[in-house]
C-alpha atoms as a PDB file:
ATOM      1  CA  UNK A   1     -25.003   0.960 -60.506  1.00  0.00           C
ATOM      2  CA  UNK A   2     -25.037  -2.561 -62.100  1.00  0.00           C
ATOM      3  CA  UNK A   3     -21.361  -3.935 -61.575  1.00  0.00           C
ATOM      4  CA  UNK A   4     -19.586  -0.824 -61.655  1.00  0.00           C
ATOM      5  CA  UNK A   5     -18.394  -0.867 -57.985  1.00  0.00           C
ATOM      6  CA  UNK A   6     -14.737  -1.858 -57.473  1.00  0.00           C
ATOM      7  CA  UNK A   7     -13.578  -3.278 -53.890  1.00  0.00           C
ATOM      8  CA  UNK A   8     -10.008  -3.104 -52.373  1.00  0.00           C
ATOM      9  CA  UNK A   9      -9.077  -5.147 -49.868  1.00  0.00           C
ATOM     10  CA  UNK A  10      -5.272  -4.680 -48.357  1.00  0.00           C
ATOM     11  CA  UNK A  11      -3.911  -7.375 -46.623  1.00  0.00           C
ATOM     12  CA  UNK A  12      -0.850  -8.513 -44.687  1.00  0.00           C
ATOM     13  CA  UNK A  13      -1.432 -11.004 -41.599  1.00  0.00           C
ATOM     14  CA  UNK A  14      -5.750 -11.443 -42.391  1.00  0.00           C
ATOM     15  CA  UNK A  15      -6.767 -15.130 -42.919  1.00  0.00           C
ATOM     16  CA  UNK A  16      -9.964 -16.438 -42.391  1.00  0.00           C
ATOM     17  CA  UNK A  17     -11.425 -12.773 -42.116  1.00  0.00           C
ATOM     18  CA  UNK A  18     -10.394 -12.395 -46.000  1.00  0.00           C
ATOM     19  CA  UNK A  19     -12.348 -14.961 -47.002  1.00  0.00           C
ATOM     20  CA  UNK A  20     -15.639 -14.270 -44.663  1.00  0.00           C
ATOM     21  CA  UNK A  21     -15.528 -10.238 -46.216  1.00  0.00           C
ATOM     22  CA  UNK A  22     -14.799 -11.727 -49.298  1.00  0.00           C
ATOM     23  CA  UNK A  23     -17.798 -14.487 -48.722  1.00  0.00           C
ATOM     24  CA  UNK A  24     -20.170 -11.840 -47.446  1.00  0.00           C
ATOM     25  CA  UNK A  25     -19.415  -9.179 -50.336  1.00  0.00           C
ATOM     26  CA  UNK A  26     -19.924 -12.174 -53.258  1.00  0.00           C
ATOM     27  CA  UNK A  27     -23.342 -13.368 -51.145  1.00  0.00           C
ATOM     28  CA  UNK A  28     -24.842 -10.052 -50.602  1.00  0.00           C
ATOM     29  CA  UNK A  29     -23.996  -7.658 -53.760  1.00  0.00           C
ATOM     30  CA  UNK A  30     -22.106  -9.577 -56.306  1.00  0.00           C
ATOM     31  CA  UNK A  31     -24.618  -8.121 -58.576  1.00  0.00           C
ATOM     32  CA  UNK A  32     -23.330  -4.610 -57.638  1.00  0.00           C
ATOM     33  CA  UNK A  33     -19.252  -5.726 -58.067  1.00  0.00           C
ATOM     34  CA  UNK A  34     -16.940  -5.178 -60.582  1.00  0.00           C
ATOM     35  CA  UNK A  35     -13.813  -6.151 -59.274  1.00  0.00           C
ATOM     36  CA  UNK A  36     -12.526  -6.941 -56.124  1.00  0.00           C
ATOM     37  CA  UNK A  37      -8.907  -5.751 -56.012  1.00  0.00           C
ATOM     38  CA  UNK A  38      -6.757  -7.850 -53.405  1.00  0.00           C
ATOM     39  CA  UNK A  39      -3.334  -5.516 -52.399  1.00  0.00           C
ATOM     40  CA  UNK A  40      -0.719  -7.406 -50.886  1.00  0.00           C
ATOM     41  CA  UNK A  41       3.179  -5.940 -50.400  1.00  0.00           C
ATOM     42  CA  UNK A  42       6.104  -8.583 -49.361  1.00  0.00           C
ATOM     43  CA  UNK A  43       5.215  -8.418 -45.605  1.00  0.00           C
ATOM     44  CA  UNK A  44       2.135  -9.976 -46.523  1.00  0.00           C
ATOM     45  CA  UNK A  45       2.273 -13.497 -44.832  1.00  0.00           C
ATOM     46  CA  UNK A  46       2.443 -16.691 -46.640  1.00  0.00           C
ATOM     47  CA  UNK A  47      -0.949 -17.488 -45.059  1.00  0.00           C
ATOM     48  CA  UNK A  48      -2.742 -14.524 -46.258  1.00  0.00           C
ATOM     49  CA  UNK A  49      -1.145 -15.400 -49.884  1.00  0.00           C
ATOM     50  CA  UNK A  50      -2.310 -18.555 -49.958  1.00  0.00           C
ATOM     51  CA  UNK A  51      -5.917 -17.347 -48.945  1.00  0.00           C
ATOM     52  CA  UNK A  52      -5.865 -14.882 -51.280  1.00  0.00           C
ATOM     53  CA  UNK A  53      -5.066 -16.802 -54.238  1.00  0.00           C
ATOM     54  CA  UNK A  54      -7.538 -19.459 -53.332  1.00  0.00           C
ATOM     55  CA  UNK A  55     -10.226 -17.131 -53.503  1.00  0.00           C
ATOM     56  CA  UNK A  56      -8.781 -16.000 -56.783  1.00  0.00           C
ATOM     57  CA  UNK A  57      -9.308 -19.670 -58.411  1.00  0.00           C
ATOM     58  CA  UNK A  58     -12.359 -19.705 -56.922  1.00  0.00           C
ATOM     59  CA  UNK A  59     -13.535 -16.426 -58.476  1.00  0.00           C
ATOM     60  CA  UNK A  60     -11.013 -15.740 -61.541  1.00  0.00           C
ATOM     61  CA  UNK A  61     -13.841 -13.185 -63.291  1.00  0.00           C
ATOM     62  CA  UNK A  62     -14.054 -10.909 -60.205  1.00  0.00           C
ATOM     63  CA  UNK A  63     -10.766 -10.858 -57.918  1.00  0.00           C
ATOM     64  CA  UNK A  64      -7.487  -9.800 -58.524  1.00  0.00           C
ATOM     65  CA  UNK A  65      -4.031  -9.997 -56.955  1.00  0.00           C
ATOM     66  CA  UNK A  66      -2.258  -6.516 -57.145  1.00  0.00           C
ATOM     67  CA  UNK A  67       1.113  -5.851 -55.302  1.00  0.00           C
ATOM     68  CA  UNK A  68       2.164  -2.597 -54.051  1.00  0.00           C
ATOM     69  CA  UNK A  69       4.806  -0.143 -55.251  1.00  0.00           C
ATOM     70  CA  UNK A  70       4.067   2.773 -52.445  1.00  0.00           C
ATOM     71  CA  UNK A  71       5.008   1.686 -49.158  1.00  0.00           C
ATOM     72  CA  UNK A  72       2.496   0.940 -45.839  1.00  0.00           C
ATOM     73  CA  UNK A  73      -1.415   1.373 -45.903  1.00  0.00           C
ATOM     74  CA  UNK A  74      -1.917   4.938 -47.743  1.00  0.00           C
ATOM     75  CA  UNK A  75       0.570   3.597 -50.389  1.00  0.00           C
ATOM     76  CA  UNK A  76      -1.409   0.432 -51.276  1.00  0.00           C
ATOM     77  CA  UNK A  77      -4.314   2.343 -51.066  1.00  0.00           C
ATOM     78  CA  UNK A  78      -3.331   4.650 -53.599  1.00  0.00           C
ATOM     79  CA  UNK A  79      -1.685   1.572 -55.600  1.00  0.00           C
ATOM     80  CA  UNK A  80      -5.266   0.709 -56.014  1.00  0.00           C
ATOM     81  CA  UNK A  81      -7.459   3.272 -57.010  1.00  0.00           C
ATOM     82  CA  UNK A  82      -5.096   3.953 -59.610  1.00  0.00           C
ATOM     83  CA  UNK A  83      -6.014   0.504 -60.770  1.00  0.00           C
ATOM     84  CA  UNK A  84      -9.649   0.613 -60.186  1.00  0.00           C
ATOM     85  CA  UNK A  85     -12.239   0.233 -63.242  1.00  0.00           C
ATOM     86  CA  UNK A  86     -15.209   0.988 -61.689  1.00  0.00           C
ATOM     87  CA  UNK A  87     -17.005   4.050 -61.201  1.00  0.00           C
ATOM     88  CA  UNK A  88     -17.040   3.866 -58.337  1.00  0.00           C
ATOM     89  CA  UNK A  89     -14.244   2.830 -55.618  1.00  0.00           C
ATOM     90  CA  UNK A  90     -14.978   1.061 -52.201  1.00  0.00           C
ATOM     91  CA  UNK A  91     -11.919   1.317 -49.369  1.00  0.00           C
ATOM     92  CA  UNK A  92     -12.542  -1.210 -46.294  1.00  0.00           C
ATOM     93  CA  UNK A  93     -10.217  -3.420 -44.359  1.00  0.00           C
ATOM     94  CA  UNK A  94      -9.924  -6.991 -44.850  1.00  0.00           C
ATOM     95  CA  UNK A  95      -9.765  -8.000 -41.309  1.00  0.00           C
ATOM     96  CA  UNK A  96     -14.228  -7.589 -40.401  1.00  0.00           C
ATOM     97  CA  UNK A  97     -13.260  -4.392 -37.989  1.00  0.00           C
ATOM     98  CA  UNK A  98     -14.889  -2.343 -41.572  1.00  0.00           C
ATOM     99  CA  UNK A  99     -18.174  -4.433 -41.789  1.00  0.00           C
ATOM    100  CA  UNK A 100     -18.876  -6.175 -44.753  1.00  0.00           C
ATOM    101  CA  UNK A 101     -22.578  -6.225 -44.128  1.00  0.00           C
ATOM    102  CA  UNK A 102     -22.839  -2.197 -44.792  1.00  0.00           C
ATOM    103  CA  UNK A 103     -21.222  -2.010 -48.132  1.00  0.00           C
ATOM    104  CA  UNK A 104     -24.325  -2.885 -49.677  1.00  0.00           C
ATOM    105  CA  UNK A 105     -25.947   0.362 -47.995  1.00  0.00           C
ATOM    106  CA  UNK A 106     -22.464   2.520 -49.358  1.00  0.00           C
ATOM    107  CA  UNK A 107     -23.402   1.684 -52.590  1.00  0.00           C
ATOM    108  CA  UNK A 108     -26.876   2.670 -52.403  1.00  0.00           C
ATOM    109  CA  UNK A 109     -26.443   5.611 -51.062  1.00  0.00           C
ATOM    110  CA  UNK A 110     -23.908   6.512 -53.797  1.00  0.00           C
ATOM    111  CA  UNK A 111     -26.226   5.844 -56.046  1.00  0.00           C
ATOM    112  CA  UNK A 112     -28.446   8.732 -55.107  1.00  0.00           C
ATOM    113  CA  UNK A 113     -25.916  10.655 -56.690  1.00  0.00           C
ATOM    114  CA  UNK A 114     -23.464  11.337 -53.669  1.00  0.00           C
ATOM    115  CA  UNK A 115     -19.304  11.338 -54.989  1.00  0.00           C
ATOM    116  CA  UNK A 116     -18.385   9.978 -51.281  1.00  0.00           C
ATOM    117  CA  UNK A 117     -20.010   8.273 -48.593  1.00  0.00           C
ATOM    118  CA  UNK A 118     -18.124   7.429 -45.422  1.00  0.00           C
ATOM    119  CA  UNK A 119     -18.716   5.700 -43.060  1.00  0.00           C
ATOM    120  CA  UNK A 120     -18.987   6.770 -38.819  1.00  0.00           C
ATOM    121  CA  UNK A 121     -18.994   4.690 -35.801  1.00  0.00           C
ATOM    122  CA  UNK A 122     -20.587   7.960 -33.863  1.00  0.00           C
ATOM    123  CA  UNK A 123     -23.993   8.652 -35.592  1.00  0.00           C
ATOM    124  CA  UNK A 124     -25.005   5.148 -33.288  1.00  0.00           C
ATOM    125  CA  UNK A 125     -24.546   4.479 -29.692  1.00  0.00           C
ATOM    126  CA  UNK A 126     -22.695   1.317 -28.556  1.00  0.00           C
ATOM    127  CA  UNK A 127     -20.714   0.932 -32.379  1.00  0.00           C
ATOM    128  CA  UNK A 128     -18.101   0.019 -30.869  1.00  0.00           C
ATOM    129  CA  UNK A 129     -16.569  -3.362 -29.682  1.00  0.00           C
ATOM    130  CA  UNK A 130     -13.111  -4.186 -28.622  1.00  0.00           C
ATOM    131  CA  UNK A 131     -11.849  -0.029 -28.503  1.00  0.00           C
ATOM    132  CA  UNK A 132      -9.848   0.710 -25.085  1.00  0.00           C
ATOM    133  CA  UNK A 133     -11.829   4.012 -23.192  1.00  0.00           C
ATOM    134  CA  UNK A 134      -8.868   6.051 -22.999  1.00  0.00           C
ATOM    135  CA  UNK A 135      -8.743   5.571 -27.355  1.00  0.00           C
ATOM    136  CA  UNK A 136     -12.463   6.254 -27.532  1.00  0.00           C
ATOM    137  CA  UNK A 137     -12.328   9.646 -25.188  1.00  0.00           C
ATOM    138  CA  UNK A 138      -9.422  10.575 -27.203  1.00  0.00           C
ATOM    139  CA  UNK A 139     -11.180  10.088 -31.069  1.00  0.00           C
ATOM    140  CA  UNK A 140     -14.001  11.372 -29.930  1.00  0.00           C
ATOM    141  CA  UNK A 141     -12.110  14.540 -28.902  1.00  0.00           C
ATOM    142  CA  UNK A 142      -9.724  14.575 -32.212  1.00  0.00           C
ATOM    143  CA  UNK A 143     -12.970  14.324 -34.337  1.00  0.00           C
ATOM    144  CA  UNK A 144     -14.881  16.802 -32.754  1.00  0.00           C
ATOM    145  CA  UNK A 145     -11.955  19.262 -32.850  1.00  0.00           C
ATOM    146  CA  UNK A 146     -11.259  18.646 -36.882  1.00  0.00           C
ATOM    147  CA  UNK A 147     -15.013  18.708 -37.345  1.00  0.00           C
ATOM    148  CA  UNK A 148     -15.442  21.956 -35.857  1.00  0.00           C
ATOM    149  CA  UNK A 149     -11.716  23.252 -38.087  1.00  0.00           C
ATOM    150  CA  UNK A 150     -13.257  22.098 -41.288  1.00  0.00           C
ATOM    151  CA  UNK A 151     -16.739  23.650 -40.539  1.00  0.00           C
ATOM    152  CA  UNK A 152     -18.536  20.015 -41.911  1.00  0.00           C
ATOM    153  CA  UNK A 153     -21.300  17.575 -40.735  1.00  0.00           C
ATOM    154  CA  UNK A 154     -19.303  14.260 -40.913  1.00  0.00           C
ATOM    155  CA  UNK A 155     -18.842  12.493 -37.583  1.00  0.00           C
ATOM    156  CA  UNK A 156     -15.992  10.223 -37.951  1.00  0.00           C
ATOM    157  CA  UNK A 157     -13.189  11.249 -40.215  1.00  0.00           C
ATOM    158  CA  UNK A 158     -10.578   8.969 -39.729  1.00  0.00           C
ATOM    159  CA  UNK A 159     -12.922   5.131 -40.370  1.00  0.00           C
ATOM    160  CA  UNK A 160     -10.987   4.468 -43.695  1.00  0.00           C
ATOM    161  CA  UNK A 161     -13.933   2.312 -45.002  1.00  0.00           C
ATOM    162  CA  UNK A 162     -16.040   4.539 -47.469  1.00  0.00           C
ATOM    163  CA  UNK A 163     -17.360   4.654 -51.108  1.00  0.00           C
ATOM    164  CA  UNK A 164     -15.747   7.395 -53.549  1.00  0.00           C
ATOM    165  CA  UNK A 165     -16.406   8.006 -57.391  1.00  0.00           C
ATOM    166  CA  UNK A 166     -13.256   6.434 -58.656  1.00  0.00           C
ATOM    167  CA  UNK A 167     -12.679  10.294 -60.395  1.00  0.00           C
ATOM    168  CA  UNK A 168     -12.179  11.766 -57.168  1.00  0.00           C
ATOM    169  CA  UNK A 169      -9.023  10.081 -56.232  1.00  0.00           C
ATOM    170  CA  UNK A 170      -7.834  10.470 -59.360  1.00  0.00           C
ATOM    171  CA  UNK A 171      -8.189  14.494 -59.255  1.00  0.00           C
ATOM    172  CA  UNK A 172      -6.682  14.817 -55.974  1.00  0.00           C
ATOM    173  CA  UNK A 173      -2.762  15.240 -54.898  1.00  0.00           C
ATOM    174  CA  UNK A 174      -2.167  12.623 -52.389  1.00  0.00           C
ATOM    175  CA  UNK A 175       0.631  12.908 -50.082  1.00  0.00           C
ATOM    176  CA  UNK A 176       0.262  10.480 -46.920  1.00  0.00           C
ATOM    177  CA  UNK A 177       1.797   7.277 -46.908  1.00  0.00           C
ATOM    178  CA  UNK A 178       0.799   5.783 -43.799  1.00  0.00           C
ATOM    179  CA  UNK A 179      -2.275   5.314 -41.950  1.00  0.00           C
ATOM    180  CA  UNK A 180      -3.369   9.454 -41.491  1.00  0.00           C
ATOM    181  CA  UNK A 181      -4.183   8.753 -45.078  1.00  0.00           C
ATOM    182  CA  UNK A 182      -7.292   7.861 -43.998  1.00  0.00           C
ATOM    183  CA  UNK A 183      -7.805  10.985 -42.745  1.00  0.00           C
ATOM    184  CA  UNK A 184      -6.266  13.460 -45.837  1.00  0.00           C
ATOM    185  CA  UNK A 185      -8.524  10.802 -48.134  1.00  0.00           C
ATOM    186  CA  UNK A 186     -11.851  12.699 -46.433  1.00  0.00           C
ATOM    187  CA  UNK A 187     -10.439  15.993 -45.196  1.00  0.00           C
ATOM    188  CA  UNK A 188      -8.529  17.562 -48.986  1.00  0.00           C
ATOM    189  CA  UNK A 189     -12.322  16.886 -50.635  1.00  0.00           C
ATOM    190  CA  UNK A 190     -14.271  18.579 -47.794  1.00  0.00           C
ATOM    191  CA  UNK A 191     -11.656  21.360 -48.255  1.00  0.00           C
ATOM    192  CA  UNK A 192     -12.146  21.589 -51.948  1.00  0.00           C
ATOM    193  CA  UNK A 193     -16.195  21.871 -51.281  1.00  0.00           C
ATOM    194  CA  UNK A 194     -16.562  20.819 -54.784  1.00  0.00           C
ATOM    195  CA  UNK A 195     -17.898  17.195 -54.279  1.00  0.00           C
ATOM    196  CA  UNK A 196     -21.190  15.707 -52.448  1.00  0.00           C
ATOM    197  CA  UNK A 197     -20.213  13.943 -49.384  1.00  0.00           C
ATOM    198  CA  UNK A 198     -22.399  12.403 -46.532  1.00  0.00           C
ATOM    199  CA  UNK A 199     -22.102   9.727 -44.329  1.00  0.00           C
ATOM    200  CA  UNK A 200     -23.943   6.647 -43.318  1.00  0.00           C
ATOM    201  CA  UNK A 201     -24.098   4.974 -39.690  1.00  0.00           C
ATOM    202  CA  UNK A 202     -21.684   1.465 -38.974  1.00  0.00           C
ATOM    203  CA  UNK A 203     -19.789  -0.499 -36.670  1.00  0.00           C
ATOM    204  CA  UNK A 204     -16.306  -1.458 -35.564  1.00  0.00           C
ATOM    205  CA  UNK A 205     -15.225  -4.305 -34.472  1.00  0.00           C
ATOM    206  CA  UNK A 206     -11.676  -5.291 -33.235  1.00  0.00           C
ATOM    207  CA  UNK A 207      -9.954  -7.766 -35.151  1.00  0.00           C
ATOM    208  CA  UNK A 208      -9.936 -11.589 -34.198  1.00  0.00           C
ATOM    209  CA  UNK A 209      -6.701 -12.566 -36.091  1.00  0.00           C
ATOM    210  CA  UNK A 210      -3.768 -11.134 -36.861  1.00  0.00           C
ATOM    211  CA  UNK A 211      -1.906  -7.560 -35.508  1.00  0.00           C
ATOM    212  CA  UNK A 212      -2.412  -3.839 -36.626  1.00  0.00           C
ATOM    213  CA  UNK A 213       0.023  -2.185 -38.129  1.00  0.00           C
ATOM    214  CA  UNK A 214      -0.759   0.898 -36.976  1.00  0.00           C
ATOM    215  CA  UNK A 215       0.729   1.874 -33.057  1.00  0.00           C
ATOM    216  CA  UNK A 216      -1.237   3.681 -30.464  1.00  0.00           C
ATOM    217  CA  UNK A 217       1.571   6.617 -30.462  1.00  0.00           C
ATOM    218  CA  UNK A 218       1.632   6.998 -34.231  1.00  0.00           C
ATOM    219  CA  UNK A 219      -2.264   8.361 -34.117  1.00  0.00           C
ATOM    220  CA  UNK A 220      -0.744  11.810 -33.104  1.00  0.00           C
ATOM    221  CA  UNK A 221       0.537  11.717 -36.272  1.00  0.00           C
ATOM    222  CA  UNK A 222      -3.043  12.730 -37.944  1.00  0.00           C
ATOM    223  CA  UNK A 223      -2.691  15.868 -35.973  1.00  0.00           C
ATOM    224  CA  UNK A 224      -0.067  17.103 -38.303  1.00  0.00           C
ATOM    225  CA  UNK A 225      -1.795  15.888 -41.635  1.00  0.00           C
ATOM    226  CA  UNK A 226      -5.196  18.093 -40.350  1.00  0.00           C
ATOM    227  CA  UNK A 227      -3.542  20.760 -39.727  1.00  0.00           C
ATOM    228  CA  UNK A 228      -1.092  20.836 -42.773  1.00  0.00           C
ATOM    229  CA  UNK A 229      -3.900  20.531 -45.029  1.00  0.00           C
ATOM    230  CA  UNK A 230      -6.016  23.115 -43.824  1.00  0.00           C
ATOM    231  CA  UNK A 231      -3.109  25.677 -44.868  1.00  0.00           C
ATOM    232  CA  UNK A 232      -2.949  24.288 -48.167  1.00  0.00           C
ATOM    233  CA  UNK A 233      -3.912  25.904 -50.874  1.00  0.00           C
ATOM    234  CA  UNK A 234      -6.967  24.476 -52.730  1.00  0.00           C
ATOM    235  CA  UNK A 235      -5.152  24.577 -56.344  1.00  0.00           C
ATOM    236  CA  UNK A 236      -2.472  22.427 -54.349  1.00  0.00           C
ATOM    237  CA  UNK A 237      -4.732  19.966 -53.857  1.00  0.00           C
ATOM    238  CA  UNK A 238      -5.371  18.761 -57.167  1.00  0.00           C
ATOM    239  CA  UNK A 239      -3.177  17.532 -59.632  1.00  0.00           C
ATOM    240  CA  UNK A 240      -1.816  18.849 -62.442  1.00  0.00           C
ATOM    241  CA  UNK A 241      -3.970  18.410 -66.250  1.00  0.00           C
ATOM    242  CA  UNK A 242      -1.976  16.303 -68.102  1.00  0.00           C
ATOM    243  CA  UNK A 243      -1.926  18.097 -71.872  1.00  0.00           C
END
């Protein structure tokens, strides 16, 4: 997969944590990248911007500055695989709690002919660093319970920092707008059983800079999108052929 691999970074409040997954990406698999597609909306602070676009003089031939049209993290998510070139399509955060270190090991595994591979902080025992207990006891219990509705292997479902053929998202009917994207993203092409999904082993990290944008009380929220999409039928999923 010689430079076929497109990489989307959103950002809003990430600084110095850009430019060290940005640093780390170039350093380890440049080789392997076609693009690396920077998504910033008009929250994004003046600090970020001017990161960004430093690292965009720097590397002219590789990054690029997109701004979003959907609104909040699924939205510029979706902004960007629309945009993506590559065959394939990496989603990560910009902010080191996604570490840049394993993308190498995403691509190579989607190279043995796999159309996702996601990531999960539970294959491993201490992957976490920074998570409160009472969030930890409570993923481990939402996982488990989705893992065991959708009948699949994969240990983590909601770690939004995976590899996807760049044809997959653009088959698919997205819906979710804010963070639970991260979990319809996995859980509409395990329900479609028609792509080859596995998962590799990683680590989280909480962020050192900036603030989430998610809130504790609006992880419930994922309980609705699993369950919603598990009544769905699969000809619902997909969209519509364009003639």
């Amino acid at each position: 997969m010689s430079k076929n691999t497109s990489i989307i970074l959103p950002v809003i409040n990430e600084t110095e944590s850009l430019k060290k997954t940005i640093e780390i990406l170039l350093n380890e698999i440049r080789k392997k990248i076609k693009e690396i597609i920077i998504i910033v909306d008009k929250i994004t602070s003046k600090e970020s911007l001017s990161i960004a676009e430093s690292m965009i003089s720097r590397y002219p031939e590789i990054i690029k500055l997109q701004w979003q049209k959907r609104k909040f993290l699924g939205g510029a998510l979706q902004d960007a695989f629309e945009h993506c070139s590559g065959e394939y399509c990496v989603m990560m955060a910009s902010d080191l709690e996604t570490n840049p270190h394993d993308v190498k090991k995403l691509i190579e595994t989607a190279e043995e002919g796999y159309d996702i591979v996601a990531t999960s902080r539970w294959i491993q025992s201490n992957s976490f660093e920074g998570y409160s207990l009472i969030k930890l006891i409570l993923n481990r219990i939402f996982q488990l319970f989705f893992r065991t509705l959708y009948r699949c292997n994969l240990t983590d479902l909601t770690y939004g920092f995976r590899i996807y053929r760049t044809q997959v998202f653009k088959e698919i009917k997205w819906e979710e707008l804010r963070h639970p994207f991260l979990l319809e993203s996995i859980l509409k092409p395990i329900k479609l059983k028609r792509y080859k999904i596995t998962e590799i082993p990683t680590t989280w990290k909480a962020r050192i800079e900036g603030t989430s944008q998610n809130t504790f009380w609006r992880n419930f929220i994922y309980f609705r999108t699993g369950f919603k999409i598990i009544f769905l039928k699969n000809k619902n999923l997909i969209k519509p052929l364009r003639h």
